[in-house]
Protein backbone atom coordinates (compact mmCIF):
# COMPACT_ATOMS: atom_id res chain seq x y z
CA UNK A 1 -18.13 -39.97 0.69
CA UNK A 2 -16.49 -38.44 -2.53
CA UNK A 3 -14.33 -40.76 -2.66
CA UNK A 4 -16.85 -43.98 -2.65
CA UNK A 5 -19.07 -41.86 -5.08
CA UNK A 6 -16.05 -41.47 -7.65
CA UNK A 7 -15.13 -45.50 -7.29
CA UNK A 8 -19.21 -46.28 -8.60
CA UNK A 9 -19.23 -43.84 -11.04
CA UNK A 10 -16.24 -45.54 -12.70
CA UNK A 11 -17.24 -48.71 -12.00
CA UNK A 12 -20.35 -47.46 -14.04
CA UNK A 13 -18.68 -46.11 -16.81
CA UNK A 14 -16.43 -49.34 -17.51
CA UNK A 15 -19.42 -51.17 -17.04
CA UNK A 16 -20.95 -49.36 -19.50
CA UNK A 17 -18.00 -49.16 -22.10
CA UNK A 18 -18.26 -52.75 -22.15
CA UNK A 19 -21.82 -53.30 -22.78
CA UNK A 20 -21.24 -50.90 -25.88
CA UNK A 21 -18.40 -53.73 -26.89
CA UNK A 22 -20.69 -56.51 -26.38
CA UNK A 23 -23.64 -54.76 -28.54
CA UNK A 24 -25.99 -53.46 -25.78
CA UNK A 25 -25.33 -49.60 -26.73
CA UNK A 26 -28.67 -48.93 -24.95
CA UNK A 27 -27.81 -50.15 -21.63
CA UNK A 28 -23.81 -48.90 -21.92
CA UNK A 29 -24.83 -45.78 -23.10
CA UNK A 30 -27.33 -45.01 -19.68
CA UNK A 31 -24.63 -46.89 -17.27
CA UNK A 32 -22.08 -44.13 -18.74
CA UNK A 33 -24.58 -41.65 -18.01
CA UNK A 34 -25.46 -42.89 -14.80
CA UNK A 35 -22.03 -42.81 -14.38
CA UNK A 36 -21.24 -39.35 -14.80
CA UNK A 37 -24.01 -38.06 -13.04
CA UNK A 38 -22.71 -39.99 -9.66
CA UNK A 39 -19.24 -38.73 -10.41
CA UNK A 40 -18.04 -36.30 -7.98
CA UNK A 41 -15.62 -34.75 -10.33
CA UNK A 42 -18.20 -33.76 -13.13
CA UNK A 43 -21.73 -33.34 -12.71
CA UNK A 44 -22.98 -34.82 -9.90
CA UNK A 45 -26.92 -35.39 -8.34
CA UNK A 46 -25.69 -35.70 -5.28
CA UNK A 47 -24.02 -32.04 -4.50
């Protein structure tokens, strides 16, 4: 389960990197949150 969790919080986060490239820094900057709250290895809203 950790492991699935960590592989959509970085899809997330490079998701959101490149929204912030394309000029959306509203949406990239809540996918990289989004991001790091699924991520097992930080903060996560699942544990």
């Amino acid at each position: 389960m950790a492991f699935i969790l960590w592989i959509i919080a970085v899809i997330l986060v490079v998701s959101g990197i490149v929204s912030l490239f394309r000029g959306q820094v509203m949406w990239g900057a809540a996918l990289i949150i989004i991001g790091l709250l699924v991520g097992p290895g930080g903060v996560s809203i699942f544990t």
